[in-house]
C-alpha atoms as a PDB file:
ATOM      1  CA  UNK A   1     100.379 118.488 107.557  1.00  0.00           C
ATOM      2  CA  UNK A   2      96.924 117.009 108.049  1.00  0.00           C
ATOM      3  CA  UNK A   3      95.300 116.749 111.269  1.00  0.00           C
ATOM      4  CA  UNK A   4      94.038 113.176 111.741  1.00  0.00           C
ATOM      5  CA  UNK A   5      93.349 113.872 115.325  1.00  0.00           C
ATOM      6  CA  UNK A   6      90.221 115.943 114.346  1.00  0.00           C
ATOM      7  CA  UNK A   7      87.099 115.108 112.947  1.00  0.00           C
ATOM      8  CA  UNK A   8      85.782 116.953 110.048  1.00  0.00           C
ATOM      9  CA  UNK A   9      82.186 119.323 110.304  1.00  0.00           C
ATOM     10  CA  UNK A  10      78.869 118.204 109.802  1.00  0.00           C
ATOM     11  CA  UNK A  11      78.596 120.458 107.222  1.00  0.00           C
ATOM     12  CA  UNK A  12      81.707 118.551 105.509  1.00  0.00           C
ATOM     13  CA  UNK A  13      80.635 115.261 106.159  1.00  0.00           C
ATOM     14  CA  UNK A  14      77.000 115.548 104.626  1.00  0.00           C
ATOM     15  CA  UNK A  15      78.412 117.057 101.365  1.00  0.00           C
ATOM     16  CA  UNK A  16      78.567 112.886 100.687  1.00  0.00           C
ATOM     17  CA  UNK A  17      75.162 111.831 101.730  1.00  0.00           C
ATOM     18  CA  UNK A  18      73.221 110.339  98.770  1.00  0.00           C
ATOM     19  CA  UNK A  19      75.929 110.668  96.092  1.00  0.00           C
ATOM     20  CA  UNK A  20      78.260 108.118  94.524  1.00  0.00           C
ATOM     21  CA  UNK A  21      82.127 108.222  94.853  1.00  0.00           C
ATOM     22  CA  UNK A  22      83.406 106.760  90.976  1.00  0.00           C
ATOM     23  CA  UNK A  23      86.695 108.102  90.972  1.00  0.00           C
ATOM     24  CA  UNK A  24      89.478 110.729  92.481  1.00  0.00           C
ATOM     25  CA  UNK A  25      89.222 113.719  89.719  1.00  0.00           C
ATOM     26  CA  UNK A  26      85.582 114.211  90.767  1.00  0.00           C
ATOM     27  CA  UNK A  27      86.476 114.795  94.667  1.00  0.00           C
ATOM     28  CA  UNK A  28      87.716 117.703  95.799  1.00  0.00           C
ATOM     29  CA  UNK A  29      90.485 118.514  97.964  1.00  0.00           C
ATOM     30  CA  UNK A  30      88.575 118.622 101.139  1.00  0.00           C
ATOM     31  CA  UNK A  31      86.577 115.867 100.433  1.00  0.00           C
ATOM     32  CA  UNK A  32      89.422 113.934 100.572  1.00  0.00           C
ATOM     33  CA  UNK A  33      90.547 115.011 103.509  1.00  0.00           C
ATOM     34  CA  UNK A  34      87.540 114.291 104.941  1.00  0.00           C
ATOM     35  CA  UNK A  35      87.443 110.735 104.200  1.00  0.00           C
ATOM     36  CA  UNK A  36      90.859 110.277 105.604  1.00  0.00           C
ATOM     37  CA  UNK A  37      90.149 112.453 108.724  1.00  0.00           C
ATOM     38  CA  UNK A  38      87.067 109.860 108.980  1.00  0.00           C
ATOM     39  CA  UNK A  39      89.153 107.060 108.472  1.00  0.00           C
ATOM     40  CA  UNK A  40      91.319 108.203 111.040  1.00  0.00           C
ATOM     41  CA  UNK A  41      88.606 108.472 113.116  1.00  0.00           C
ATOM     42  CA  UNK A  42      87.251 104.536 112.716  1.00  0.00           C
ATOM     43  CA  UNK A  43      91.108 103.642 112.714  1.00  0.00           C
ATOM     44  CA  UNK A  44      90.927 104.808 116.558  1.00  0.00           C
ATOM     45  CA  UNK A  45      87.547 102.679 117.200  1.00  0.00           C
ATOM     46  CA  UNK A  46      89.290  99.564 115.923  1.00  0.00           C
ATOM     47  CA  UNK A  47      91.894 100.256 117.634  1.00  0.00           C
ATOM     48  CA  UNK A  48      90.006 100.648 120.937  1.00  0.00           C
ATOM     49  CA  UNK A  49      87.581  97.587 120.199  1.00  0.00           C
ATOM     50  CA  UNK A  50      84.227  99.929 119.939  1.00  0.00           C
ATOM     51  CA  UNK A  51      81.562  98.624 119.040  1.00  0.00           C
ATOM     52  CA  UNK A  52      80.076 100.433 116.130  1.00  0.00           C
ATOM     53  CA  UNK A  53      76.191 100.972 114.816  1.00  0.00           C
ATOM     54  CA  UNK A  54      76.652 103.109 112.421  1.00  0.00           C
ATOM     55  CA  UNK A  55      75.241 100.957 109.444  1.00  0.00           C
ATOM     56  CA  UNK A  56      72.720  98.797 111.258  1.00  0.00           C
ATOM     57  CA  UNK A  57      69.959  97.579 109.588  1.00  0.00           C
ATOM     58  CA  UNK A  58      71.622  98.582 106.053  1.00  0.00           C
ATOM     59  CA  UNK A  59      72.842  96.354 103.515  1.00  0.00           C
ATOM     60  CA  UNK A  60      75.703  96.475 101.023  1.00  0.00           C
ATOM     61  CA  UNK A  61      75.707  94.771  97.796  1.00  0.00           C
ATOM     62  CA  UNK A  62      79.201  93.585  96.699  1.00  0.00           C
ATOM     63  CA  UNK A  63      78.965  93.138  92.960  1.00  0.00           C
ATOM     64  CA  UNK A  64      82.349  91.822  91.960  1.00  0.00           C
ATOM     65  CA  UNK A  65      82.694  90.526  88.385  1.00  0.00           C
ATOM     66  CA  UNK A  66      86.407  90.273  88.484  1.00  0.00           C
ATOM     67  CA  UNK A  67      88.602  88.929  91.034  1.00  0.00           C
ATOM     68  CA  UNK A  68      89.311  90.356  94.095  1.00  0.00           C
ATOM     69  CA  UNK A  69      90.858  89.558  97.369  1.00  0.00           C
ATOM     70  CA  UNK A  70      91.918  92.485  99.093  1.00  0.00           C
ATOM     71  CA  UNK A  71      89.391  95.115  98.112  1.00  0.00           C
ATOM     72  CA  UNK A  72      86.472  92.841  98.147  1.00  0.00           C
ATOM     73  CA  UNK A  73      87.097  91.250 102.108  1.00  0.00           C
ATOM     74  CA  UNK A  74      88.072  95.099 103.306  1.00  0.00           C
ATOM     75  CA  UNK A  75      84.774  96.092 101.849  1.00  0.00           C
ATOM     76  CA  UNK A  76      82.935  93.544 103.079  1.00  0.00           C
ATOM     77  CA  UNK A  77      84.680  93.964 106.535  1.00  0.00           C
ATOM     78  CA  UNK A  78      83.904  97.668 106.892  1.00  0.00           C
ATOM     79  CA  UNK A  79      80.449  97.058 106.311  1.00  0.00           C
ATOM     80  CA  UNK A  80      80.274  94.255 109.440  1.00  0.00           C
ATOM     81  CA  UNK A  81      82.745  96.611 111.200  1.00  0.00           C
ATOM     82  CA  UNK A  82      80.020  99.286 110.921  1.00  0.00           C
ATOM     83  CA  UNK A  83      77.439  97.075 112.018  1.00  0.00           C
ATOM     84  CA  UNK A  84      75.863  96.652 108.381  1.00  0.00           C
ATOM     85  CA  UNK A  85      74.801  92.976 106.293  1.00  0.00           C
ATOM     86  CA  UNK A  86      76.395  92.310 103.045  1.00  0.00           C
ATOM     87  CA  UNK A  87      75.162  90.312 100.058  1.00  0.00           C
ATOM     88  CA  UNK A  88      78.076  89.610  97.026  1.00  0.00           C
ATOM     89  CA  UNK A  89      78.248  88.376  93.725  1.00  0.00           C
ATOM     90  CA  UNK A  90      81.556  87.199  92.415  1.00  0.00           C
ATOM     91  CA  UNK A  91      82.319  85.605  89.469  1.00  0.00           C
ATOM     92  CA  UNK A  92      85.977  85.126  87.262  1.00  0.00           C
ATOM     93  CA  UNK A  93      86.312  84.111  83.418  1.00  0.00           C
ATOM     94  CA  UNK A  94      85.715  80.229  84.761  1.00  0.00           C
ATOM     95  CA  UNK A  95      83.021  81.204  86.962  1.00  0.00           C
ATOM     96  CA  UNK A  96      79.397  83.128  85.978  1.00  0.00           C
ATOM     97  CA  UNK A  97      76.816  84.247  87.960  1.00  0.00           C
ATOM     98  CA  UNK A  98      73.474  83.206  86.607  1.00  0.00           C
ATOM     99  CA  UNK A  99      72.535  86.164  85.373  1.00  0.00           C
ATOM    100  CA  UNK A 100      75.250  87.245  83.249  1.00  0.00           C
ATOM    101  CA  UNK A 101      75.817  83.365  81.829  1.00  0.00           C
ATOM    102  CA  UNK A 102      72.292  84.010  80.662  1.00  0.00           C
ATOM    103  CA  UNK A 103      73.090  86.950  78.510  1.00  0.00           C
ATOM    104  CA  UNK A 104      71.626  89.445  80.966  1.00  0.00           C
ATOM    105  CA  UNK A 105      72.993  93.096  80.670  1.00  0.00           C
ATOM    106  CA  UNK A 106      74.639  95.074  83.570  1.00  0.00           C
ATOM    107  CA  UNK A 107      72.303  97.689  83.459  1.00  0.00           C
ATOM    108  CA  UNK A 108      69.185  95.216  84.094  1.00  0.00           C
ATOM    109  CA  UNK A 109      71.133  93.430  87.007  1.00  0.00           C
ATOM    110  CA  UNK A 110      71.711  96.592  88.657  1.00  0.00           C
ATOM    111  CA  UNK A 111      68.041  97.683  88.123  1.00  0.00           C
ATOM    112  CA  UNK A 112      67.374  94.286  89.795  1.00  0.00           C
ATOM    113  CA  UNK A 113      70.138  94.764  92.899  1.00  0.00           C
ATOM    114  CA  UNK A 114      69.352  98.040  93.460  1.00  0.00           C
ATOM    115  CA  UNK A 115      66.007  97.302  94.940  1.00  0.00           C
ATOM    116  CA  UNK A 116      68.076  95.167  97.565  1.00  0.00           C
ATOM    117  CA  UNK A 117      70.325  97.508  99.195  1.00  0.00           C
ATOM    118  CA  UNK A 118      71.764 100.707 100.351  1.00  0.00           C
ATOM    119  CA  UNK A 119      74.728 100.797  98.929  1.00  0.00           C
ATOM    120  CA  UNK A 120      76.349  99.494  95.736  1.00  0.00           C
ATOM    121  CA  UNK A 121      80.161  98.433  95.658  1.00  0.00           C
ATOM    122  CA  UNK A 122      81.129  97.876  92.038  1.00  0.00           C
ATOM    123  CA  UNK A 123      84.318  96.047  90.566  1.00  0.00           C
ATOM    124  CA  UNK A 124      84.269  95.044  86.720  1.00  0.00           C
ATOM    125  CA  UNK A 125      86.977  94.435  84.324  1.00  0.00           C
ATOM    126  CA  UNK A 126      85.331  96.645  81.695  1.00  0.00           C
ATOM    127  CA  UNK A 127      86.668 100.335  81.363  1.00  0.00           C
ATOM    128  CA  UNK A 128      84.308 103.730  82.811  1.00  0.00           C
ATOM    129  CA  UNK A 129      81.281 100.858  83.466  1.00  0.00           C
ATOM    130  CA  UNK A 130      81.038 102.748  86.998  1.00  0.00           C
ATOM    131  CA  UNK A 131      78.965 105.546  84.840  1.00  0.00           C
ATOM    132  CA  UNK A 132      76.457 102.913  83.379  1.00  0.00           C
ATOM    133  CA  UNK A 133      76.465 101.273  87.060  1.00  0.00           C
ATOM    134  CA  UNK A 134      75.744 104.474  88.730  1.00  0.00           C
ATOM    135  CA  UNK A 135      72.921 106.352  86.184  1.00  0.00           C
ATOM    136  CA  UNK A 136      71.252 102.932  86.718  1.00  0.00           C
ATOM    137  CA  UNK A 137      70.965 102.602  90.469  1.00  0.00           C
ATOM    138  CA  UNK A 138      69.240 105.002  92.746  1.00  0.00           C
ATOM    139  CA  UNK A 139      71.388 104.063  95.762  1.00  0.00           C
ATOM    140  CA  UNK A 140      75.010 105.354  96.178  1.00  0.00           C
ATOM    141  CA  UNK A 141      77.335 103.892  93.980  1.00  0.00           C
ATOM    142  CA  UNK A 142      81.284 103.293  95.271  1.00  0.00           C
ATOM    143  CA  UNK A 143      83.418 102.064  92.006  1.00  0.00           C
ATOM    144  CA  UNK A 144      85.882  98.895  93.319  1.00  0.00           C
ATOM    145  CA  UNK A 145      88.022  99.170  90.120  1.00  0.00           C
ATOM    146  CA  UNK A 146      86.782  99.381  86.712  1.00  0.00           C
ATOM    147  CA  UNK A 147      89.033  97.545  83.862  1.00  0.00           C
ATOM    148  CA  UNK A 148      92.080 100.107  83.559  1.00  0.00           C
ATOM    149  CA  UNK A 149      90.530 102.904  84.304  1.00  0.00           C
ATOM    150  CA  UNK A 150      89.817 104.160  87.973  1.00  0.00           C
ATOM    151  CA  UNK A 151      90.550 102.611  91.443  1.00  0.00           C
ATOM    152  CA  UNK A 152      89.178 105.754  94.083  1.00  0.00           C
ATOM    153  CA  UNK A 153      89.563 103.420  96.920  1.00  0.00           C
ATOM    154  CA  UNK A 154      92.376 102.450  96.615  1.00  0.00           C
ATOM    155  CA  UNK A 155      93.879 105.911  96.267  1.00  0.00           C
ATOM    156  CA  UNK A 156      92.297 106.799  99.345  1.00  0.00           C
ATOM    157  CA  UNK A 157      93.816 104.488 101.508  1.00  0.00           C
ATOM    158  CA  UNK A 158      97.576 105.257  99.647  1.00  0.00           C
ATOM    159  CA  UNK A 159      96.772 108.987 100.522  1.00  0.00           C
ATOM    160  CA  UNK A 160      95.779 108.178 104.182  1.00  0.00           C
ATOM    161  CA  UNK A 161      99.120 105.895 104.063  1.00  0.00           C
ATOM    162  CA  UNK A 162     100.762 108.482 102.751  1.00  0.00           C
ATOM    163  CA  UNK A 163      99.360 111.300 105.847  1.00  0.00           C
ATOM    164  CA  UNK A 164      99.837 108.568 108.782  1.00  0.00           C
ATOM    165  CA  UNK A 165     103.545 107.847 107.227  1.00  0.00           C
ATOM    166  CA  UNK A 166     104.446 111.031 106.087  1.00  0.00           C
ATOM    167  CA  UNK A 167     102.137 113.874 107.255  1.00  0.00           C
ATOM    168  CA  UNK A 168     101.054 115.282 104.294  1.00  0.00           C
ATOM    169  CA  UNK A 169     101.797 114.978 100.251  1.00  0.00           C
ATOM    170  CA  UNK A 170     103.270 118.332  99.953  1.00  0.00           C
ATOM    171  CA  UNK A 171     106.670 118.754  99.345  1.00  0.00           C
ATOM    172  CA  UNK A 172     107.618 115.115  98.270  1.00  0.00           C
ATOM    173  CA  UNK A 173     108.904 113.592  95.602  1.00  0.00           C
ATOM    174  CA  UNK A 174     106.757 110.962  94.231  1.00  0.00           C
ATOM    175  CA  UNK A 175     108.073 107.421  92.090  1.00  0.00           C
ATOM    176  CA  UNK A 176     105.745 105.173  90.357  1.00  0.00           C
ATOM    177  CA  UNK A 177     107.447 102.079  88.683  1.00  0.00           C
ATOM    178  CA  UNK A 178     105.913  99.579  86.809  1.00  0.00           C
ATOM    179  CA  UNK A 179     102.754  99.383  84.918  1.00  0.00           C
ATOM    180  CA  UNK A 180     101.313 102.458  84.494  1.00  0.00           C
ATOM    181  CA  UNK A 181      99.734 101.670  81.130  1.00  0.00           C
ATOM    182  CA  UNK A 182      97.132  99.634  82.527  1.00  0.00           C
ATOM    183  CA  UNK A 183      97.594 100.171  86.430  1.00  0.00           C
ATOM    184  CA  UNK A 184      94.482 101.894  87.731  1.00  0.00           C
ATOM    185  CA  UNK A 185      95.795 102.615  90.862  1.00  0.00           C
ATOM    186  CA  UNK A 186      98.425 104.499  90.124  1.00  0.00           C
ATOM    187  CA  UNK A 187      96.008 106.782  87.418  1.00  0.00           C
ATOM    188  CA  UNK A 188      93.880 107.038  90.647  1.00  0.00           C
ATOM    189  CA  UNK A 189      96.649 108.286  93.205  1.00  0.00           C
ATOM    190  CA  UNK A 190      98.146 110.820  90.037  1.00  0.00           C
ATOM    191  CA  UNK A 191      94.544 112.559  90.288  1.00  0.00           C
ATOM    192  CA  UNK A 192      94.727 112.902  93.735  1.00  0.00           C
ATOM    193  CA  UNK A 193      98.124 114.211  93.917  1.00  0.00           C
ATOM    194  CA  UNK A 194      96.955 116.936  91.291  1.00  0.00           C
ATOM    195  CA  UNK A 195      95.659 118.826  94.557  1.00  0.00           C
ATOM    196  CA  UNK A 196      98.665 118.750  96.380  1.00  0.00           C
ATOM    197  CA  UNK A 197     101.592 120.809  96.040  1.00  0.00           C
ATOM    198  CA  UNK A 198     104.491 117.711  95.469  1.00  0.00           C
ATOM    199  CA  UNK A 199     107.755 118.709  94.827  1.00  0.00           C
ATOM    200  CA  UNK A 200     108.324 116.326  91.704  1.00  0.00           C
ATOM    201  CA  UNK A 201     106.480 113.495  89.778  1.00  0.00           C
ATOM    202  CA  UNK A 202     109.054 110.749  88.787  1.00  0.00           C
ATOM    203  CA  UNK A 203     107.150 108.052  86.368  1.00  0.00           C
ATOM    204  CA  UNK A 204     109.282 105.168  85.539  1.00  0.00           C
ATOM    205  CA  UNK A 205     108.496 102.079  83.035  1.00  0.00           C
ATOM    206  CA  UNK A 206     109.018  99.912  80.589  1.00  0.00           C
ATOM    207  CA  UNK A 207     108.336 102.294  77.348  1.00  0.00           C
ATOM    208  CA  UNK A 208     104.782  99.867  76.248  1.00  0.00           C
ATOM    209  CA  UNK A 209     103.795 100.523  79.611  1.00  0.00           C
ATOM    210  CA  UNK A 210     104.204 104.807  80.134  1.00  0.00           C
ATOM    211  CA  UNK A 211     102.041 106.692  81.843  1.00  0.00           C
ATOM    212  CA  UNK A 212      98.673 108.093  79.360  1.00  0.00           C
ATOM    213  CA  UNK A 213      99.298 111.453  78.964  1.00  0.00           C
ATOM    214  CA  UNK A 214      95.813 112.338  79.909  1.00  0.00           C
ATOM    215  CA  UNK A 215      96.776 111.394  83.632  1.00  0.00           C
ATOM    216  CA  UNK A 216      99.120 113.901  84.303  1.00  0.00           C
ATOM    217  CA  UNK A 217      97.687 116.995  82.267  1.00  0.00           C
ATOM    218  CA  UNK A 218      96.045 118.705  86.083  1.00  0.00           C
ATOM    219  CA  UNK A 219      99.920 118.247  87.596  1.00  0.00           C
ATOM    220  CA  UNK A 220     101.464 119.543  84.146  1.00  0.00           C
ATOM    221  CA  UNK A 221      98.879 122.638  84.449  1.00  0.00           C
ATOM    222  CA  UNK A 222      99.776 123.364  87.959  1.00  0.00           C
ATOM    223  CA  UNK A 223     103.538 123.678  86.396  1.00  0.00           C
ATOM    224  CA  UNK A 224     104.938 120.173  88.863  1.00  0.00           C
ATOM    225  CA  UNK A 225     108.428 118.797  87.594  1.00  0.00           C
ATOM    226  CA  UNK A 226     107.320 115.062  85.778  1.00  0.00           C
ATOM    227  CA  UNK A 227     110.471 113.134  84.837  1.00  0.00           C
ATOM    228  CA  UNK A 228     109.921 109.719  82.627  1.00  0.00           C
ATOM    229  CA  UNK A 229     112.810 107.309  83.108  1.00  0.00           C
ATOM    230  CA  UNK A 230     113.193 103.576  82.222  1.00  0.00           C
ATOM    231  CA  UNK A 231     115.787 103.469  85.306  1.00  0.00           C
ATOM    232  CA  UNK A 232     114.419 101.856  89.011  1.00  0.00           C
ATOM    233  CA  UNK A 233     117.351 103.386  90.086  1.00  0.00           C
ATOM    234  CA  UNK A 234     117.126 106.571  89.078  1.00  0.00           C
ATOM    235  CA  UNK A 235     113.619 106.805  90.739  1.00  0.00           C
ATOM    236  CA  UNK A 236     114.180 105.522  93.617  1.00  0.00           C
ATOM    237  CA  UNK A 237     117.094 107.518  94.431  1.00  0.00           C
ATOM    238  CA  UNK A 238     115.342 110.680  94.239  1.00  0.00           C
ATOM    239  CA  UNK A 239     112.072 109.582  95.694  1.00  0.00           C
ATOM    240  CA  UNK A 240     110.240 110.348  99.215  1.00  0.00           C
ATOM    241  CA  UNK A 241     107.542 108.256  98.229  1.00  0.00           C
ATOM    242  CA  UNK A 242     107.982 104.946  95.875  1.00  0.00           C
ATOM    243  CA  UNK A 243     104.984 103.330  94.544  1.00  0.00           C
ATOM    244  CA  UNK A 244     105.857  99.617  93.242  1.00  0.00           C
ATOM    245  CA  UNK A 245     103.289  98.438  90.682  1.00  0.00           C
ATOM    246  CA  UNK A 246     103.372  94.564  88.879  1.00  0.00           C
ATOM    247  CA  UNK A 247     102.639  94.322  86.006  1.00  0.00           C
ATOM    248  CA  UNK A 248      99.070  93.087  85.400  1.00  0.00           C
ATOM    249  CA  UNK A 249      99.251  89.630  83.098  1.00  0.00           C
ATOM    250  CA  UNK A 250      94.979  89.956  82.957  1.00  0.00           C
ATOM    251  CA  UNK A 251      95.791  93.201  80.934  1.00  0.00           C
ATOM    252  CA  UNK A 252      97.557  92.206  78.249  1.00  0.00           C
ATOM    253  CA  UNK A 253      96.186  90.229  74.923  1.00  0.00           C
ATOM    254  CA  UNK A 254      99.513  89.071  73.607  1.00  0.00           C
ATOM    255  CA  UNK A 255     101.311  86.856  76.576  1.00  0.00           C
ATOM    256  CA  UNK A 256     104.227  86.830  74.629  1.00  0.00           C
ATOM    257  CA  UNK A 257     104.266  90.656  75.293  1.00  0.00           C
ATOM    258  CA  UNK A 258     103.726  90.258  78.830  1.00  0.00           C
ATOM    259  CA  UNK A 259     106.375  87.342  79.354  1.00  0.00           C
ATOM    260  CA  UNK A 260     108.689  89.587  77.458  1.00  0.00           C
ATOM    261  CA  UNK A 261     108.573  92.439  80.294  1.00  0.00           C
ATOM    262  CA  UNK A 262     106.960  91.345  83.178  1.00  0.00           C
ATOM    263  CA  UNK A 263     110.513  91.092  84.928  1.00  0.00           C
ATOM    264  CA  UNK A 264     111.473  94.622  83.785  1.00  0.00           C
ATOM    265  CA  UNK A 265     111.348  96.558  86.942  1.00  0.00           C
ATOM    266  CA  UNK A 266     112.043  94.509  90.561  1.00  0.00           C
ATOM    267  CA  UNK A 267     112.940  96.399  93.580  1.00  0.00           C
ATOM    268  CA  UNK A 268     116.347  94.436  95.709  1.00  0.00           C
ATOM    269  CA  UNK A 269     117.965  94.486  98.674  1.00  0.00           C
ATOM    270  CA  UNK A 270     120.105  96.255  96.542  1.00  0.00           C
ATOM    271  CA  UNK A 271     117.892  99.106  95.470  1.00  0.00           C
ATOM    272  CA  UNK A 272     116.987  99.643  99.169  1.00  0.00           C
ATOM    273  CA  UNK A 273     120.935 101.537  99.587  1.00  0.00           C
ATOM    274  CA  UNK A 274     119.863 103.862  97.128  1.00  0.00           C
ATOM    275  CA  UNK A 275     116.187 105.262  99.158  1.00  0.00           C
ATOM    276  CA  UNK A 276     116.883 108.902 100.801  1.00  0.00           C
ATOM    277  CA  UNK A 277     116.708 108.931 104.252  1.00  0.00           C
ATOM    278  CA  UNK A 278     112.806 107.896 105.317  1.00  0.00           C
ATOM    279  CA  UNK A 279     111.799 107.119 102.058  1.00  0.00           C
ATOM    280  CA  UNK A 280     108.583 104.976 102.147  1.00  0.00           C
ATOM    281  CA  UNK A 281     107.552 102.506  99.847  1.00  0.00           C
ATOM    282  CA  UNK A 282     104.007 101.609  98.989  1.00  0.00           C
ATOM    283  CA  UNK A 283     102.566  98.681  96.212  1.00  0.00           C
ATOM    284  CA  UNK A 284      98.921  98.191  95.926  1.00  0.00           C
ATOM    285  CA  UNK A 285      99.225  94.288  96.270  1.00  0.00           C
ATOM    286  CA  UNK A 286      98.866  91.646  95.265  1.00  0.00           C
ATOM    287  CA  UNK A 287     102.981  91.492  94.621  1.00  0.00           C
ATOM    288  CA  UNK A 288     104.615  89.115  91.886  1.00  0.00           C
ATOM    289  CA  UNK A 289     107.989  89.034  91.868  1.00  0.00           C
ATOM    290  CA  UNK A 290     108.237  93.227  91.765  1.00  0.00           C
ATOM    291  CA  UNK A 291     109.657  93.300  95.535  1.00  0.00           C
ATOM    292  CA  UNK A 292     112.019  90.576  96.549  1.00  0.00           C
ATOM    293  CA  UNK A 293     110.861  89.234 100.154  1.00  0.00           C
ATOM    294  CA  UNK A 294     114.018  90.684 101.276  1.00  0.00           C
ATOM    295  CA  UNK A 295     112.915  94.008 100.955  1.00  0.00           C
ATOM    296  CA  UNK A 296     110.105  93.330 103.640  1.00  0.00           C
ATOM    297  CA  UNK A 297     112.568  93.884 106.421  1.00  0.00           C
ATOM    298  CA  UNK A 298     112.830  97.693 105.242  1.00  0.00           C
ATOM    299  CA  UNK A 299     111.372 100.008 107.828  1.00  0.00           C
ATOM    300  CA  UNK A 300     110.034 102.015 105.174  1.00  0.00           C
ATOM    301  CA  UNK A 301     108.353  98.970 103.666  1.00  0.00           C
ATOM    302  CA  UNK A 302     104.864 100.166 104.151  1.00  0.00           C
ATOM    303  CA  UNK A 303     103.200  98.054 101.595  1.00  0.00           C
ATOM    304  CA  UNK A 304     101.363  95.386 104.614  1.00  0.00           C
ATOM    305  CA  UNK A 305     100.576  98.748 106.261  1.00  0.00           C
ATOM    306  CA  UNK A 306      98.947 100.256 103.611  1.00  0.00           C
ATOM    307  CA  UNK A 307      96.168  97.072 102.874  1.00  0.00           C
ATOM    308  CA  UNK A 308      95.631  97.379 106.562  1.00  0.00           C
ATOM    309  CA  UNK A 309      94.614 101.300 106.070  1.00  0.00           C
ATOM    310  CA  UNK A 310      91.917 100.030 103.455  1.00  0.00           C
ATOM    311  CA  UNK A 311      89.651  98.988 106.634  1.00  0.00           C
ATOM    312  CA  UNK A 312      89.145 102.248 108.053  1.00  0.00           C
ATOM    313  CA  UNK A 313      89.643 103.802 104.861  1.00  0.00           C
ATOM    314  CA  UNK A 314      86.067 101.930 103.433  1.00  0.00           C
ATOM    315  CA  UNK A 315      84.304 102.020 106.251  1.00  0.00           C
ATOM    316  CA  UNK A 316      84.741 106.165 105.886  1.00  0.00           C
ATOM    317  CA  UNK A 317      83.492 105.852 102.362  1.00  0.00           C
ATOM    318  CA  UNK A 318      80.496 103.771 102.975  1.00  0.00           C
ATOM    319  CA  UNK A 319      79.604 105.666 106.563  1.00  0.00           C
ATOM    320  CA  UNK A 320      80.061 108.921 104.431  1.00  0.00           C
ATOM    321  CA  UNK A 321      78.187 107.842 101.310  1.00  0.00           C
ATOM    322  CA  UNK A 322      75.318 106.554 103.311  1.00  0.00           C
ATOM    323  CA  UNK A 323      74.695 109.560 105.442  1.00  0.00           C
ATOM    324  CA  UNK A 324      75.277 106.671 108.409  1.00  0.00           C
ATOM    325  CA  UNK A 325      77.830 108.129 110.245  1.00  0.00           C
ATOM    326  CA  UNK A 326      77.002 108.718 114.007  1.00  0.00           C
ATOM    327  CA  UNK A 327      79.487 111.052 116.130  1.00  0.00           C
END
């Protein structure tokens, strides 16, 4: 069980001060802990309408060369929420910033961005670019998703989810359906998990879209139970904790390949029978057709939950990164 009544030390906190957070496998146990004990902690200042300072007079650049919705506006909002200023970049496939229409390099636009800002919030569609993004700038560096690589945010908020909904990781049995080929939040929450002492690992998908072997290697060392199935309801009847992926079209070169099993693996009203008893399911958003609507009406349906927990969750991260935090 982890105490979210309680703040972390100083001591813990300044550990983060000055350094970059670019994915899970880097963080330790009790640096995770202490983000979500800090989360926790701006979770109860939302929720009593404080006023926070803890950012003023810094700035966040939000450099976001792929799309973004969620991430991107809870970013953004944690920085306000803190009492910060944010500039952005965004751009898609249709639409370029100047600079990289012109050519222009990502290490010479962060050389450039850097000298505008505290902190750096990074999402790019090209795989381990948080490295080039963070030997380049000289202020802390969070990684918002690169390509199919990491997502550290995002696994963050699941794991404080996952502590607000179910106390702790331990002793659960995990399900992650879907896309776990290309799904970077899922190779996030697997490294997180790695520290934790779950009861099982249950990895189902389509067989073009299995789990990298890599992923798994820290829970295989640590001797966990991992069971591959092509079955939703073989996971999901054996699962404390279900984590619903889609299955990302923006992945995949050949749409024929995509067309072909994008409707593999949808959770029904149906399915629901099958959850043990206080089973919670999670999905990183944004949802295709993966969870029927029906499914919404689930207690256990912690999915809308979850985005909300990315608030507090990134205002921890920046706060902590920053050395802003005030107690």
């Amino acid at each position: 069980m982890i105490d979210l009544d309680f703040m972390p030390s100083q001591k813990e906190i300044d550990v983060f001060a000055g350094h970059d957070i670019l994915d899970i496998a880097s963080l330790s146990k009790e640096q995770i802990e202490t983000i979500i004990k800090v989360a926790a902690h701006y979770e109860r200042a939302l929720h009593n309408r404080t006023r926070l300072y803890d950012m003023d007079g810094k700035v966040m650049a939000a450099l976001f060369y792929e799309p973004s919705t969620r991430t991107r506006l809870s970013f953004e909002a944690a920085m306000l929420r803190l009492g910060g200023n944010v500039i952005t970049v965004s751009e898609s496939n249709e639409v370029k910033t100047s600079s990289s229409a012109k050519g222009e390099t990502i290490h010479d636009a962060i050389s450039v961005i850097d000298n505008y800002c505290d902190v750096i919030v990074c999402r790019s569609p090209i795989n381990d670019v948080r490295y080039v993004v963070s030997q380049t700038a000289t202020v802390p560096v969070i990684n918002a998703g690169d390509g199919s690589g990491q997502h550290p945010s995002q696994a963050l908020l699941d794991m404080y989810t996952i502590c607000k909904e179910k106390g702790s990781p331990d002793g659960l049995t995990f399900s992650l359906i879907g896309d776990l080929k290309y799904g970077r939040t899922v190779h996030s929450l697997v490294d997180a998990l790695a520290h934790y002492d779950i009861k099982k690992l249950v990895l189902a998908s389509p067989k073009e879209l299995q789990m990298p072997t890599e992923f798994c290697e820290s829970l295989r060392r640590k001797g966990t139970i991992i069971e591959e199935c092509d079955n939703i309801e073989d996971a999901v009847s054996q699962s404390d904790v279900i984590y619903m992926t889609r299955v990302q079209m923006e992945r995949f070169q050949d749409k024929d390949e995509y067309n072909r099993i994008k409707d593999c693996f949808i959770i029904k009203g149906e399915h629901v029978k099958l959850f043990p008893e206080g089973a919670i399911l999670l999905h990183p958003l944004p949802r295709v057709n993966e969870i029927e609507i029906e499914v919404d009406s689930y207690p256990g349906a912690a999915y809308f939950r979850q985005a909300g927990n990315g608030l507090p969750t990134r205002m921890a991260m920046l706060a902590l990164v920053t050395g802003s935090i005030q107690l």
